[in-house]
N, C-alpha and C. Protein backbone atom coordinates (compact mmCIF):
# COMPACT_ATOMS: atom_id res chain seq x y z
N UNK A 1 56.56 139.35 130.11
CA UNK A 1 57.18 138.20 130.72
C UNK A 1 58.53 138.60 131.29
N UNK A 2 58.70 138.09 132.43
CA UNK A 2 60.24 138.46 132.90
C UNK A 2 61.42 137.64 132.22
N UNK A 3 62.37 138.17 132.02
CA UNK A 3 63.75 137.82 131.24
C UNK A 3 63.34 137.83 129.54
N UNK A 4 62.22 138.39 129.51
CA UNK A 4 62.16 138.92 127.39
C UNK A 4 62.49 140.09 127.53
N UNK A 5 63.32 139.94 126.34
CA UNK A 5 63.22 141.18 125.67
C UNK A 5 62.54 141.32 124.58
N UNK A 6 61.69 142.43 124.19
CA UNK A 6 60.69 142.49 122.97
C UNK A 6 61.47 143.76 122.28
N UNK A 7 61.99 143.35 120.83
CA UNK A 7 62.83 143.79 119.87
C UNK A 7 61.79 144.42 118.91
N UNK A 8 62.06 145.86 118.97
CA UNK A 8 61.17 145.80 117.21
C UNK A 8 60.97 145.26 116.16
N UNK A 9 60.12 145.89 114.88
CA UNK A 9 60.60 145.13 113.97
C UNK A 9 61.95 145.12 113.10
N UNK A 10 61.99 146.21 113.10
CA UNK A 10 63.54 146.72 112.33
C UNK A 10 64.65 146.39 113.77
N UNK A 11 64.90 145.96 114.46
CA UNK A 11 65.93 145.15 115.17
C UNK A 11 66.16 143.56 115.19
N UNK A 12 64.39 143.56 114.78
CA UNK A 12 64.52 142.07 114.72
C UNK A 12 65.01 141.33 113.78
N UNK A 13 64.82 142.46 111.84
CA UNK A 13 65.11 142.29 110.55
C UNK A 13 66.81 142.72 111.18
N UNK A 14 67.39 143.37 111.52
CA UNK A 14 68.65 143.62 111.46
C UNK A 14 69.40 142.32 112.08
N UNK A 15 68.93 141.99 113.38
CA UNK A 15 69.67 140.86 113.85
C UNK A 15 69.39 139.38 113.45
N UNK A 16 68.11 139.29 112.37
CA UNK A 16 68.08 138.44 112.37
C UNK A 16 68.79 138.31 110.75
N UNK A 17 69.33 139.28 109.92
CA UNK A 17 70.24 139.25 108.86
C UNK A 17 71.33 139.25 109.61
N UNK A 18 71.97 139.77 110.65
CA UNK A 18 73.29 139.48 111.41
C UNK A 18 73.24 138.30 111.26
N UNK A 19 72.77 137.57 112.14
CA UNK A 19 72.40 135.96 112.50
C UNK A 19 72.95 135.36 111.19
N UNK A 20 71.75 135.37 110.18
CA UNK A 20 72.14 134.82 109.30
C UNK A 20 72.95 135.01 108.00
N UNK A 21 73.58 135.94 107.76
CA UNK A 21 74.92 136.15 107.22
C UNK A 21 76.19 135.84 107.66
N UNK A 22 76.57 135.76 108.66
CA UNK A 22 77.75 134.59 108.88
C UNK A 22 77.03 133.50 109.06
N UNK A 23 76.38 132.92 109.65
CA UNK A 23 76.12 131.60 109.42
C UNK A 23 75.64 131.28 107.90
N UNK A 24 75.06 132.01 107.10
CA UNK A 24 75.12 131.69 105.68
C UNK A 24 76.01 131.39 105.24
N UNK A 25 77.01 132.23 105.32
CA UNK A 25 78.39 132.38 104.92
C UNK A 25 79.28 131.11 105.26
N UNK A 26 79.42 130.36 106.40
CA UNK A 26 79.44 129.05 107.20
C UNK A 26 78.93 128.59 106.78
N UNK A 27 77.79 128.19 106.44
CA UNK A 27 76.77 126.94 105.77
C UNK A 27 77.28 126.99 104.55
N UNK A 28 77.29 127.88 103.65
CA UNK A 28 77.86 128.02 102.19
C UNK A 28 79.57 126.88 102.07
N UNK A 29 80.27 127.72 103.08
CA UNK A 29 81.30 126.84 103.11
C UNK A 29 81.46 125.46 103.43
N UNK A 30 80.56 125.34 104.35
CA UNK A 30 80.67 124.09 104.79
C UNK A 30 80.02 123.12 103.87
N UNK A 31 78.88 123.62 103.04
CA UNK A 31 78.53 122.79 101.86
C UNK A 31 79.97 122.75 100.78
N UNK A 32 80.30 123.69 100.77
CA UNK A 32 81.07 123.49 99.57
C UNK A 32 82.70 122.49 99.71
N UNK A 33 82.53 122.60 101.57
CA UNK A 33 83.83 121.88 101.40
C UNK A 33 83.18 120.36 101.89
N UNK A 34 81.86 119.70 102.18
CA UNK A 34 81.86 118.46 102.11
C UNK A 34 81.35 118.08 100.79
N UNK A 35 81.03 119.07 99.73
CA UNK A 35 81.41 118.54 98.29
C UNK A 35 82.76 118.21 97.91
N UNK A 36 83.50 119.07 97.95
CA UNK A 36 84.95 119.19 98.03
C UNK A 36 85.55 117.26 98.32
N UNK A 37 85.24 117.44 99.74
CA UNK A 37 84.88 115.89 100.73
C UNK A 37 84.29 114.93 99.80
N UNK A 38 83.06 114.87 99.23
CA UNK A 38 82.93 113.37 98.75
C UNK A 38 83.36 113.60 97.17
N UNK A 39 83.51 114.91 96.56
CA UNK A 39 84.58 114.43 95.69
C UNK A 39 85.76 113.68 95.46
N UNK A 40 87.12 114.08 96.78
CA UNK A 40 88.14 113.48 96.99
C UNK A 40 87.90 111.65 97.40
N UNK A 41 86.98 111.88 98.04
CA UNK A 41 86.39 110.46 98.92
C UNK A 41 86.46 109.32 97.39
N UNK A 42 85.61 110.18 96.32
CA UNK A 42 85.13 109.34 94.82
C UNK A 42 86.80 109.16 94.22
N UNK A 43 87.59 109.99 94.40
CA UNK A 43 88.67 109.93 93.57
C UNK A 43 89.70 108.84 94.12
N UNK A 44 89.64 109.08 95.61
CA UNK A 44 90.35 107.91 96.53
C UNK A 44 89.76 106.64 95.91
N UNK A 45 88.40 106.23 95.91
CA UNK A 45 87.97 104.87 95.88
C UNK A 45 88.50 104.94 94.31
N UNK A 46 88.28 105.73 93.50
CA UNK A 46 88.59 105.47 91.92
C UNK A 46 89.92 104.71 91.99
N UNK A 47 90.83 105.70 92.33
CA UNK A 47 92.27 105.58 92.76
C UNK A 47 92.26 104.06 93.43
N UNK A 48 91.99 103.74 94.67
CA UNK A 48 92.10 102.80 94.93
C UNK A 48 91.61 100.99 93.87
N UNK A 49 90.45 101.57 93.38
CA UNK A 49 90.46 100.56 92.52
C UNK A 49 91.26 100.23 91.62
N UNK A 50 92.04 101.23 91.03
CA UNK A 50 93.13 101.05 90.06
C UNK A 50 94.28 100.93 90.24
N UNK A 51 94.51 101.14 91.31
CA UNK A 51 95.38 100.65 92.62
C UNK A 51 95.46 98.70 92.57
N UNK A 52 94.05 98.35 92.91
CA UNK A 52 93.91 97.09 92.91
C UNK A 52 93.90 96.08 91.47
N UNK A 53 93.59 96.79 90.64
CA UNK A 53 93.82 96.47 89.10
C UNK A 53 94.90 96.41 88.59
N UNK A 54 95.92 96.96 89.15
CA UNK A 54 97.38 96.94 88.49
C UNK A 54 97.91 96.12 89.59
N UNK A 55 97.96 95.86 90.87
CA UNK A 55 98.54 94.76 91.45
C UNK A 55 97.75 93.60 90.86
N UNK A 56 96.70 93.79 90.54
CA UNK A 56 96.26 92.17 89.92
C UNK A 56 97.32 91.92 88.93
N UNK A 57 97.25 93.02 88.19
CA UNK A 57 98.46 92.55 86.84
C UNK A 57 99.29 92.41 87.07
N UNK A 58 100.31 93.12 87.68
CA UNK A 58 101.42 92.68 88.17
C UNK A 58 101.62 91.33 88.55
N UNK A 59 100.66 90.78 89.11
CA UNK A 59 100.56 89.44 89.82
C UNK A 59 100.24 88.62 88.48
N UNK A 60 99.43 88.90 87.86
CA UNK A 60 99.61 87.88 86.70
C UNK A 60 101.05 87.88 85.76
N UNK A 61 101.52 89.09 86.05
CA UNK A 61 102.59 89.02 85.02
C UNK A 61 103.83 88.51 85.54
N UNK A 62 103.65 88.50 86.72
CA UNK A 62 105.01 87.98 87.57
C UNK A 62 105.02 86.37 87.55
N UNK A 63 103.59 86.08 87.58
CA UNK A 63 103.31 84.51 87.27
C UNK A 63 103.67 83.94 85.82
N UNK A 64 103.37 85.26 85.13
CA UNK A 64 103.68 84.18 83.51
C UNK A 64 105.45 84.66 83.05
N UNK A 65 105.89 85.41 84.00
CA UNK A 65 107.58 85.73 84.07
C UNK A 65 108.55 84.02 84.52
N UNK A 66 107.37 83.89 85.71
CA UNK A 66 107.77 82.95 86.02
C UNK A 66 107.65 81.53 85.14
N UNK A 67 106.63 81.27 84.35
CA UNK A 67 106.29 80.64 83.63
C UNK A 67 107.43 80.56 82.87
N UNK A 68 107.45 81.30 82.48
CA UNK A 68 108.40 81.95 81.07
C UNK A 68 109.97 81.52 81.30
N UNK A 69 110.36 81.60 82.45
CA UNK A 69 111.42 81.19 83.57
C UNK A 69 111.58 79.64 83.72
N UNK A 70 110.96 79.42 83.41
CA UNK A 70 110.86 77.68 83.92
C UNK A 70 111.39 77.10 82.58
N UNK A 71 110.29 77.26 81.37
CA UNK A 71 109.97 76.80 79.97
C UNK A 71 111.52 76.92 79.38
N UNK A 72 112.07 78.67 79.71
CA UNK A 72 113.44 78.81 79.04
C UNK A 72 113.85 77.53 79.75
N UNK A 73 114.64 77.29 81.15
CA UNK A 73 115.20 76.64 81.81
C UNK A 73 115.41 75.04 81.29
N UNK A 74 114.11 74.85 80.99
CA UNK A 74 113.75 73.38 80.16
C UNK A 74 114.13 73.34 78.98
N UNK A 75 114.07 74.42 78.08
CA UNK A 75 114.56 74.55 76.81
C UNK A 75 116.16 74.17 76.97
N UNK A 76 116.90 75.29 77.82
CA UNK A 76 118.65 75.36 77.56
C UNK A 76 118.85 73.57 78.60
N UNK A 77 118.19 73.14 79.17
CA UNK A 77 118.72 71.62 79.46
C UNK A 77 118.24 70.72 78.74
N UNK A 78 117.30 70.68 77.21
CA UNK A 78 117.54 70.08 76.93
C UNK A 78 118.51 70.33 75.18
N UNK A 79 118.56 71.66 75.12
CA UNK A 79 120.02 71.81 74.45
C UNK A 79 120.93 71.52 74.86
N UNK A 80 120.98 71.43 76.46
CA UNK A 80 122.36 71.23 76.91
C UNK A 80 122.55 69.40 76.80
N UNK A 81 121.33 68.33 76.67
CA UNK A 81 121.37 67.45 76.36
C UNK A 81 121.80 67.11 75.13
N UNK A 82 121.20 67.93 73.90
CA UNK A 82 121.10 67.01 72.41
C UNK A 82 122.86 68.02 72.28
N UNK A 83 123.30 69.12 72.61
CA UNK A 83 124.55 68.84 72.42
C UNK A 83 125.96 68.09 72.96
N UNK A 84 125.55 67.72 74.39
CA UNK A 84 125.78 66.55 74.41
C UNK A 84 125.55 65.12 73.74
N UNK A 85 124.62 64.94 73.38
CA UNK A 85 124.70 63.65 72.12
C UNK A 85 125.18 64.02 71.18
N UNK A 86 125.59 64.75 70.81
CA UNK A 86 126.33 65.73 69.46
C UNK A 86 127.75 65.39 69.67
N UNK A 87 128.39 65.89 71.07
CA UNK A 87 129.66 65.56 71.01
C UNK A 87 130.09 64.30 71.59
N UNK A 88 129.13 63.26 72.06
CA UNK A 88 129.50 62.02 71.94
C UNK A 88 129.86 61.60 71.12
N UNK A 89 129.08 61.59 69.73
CA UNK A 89 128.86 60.72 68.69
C UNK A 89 130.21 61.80 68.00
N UNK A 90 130.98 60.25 67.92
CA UNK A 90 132.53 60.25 66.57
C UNK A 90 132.14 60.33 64.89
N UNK A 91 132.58 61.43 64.61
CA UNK A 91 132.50 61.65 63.10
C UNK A 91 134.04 61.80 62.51
């Protein structure tokens, strides 16, 4: 056929281990770094969920700070009331 070339067999075993020894070598890596890849990917989402778990808390705790904020507030006015009836009243 015109434009073949017909390779022996021992050229064909040589180039076709050329061939595929760097590209092995490439494929090897490239597996190992999109493991690499959905490892980090798993650790991000981990991360991120716990990410979202501690702003939940935060958010609850800022709510019962606030809580907590109010209740004192109500407490010292109405000390600040009954000692006022305290120093009304003549003894």
């Amino acid at each position: 056929m015109a434009g073949e070339v017909v390779l022996d067999e021992k050229t064909e075993r040589i180039v076709s281990e050329e061939e595929r020894g760097p590209l092995g070598d490439l494929e090897e890596r490239v597996g190992f770094l999109l493991k690499k890849y959905q490892g980090m990917k798993k650790e991000r989402d981990e991360l991120a969920a716990a990410l979202d778990g501690e702003r939940e808390k935060m958010s609850r705790l800022e709510k019962k700070m606030e809580i907590l904020s109010q209740d004192r507030e109500k407490v010292k006015a109405r000390i600040d009331q009954l000692l006022h009836r305290l120093k009304s009243v003549d003894i």
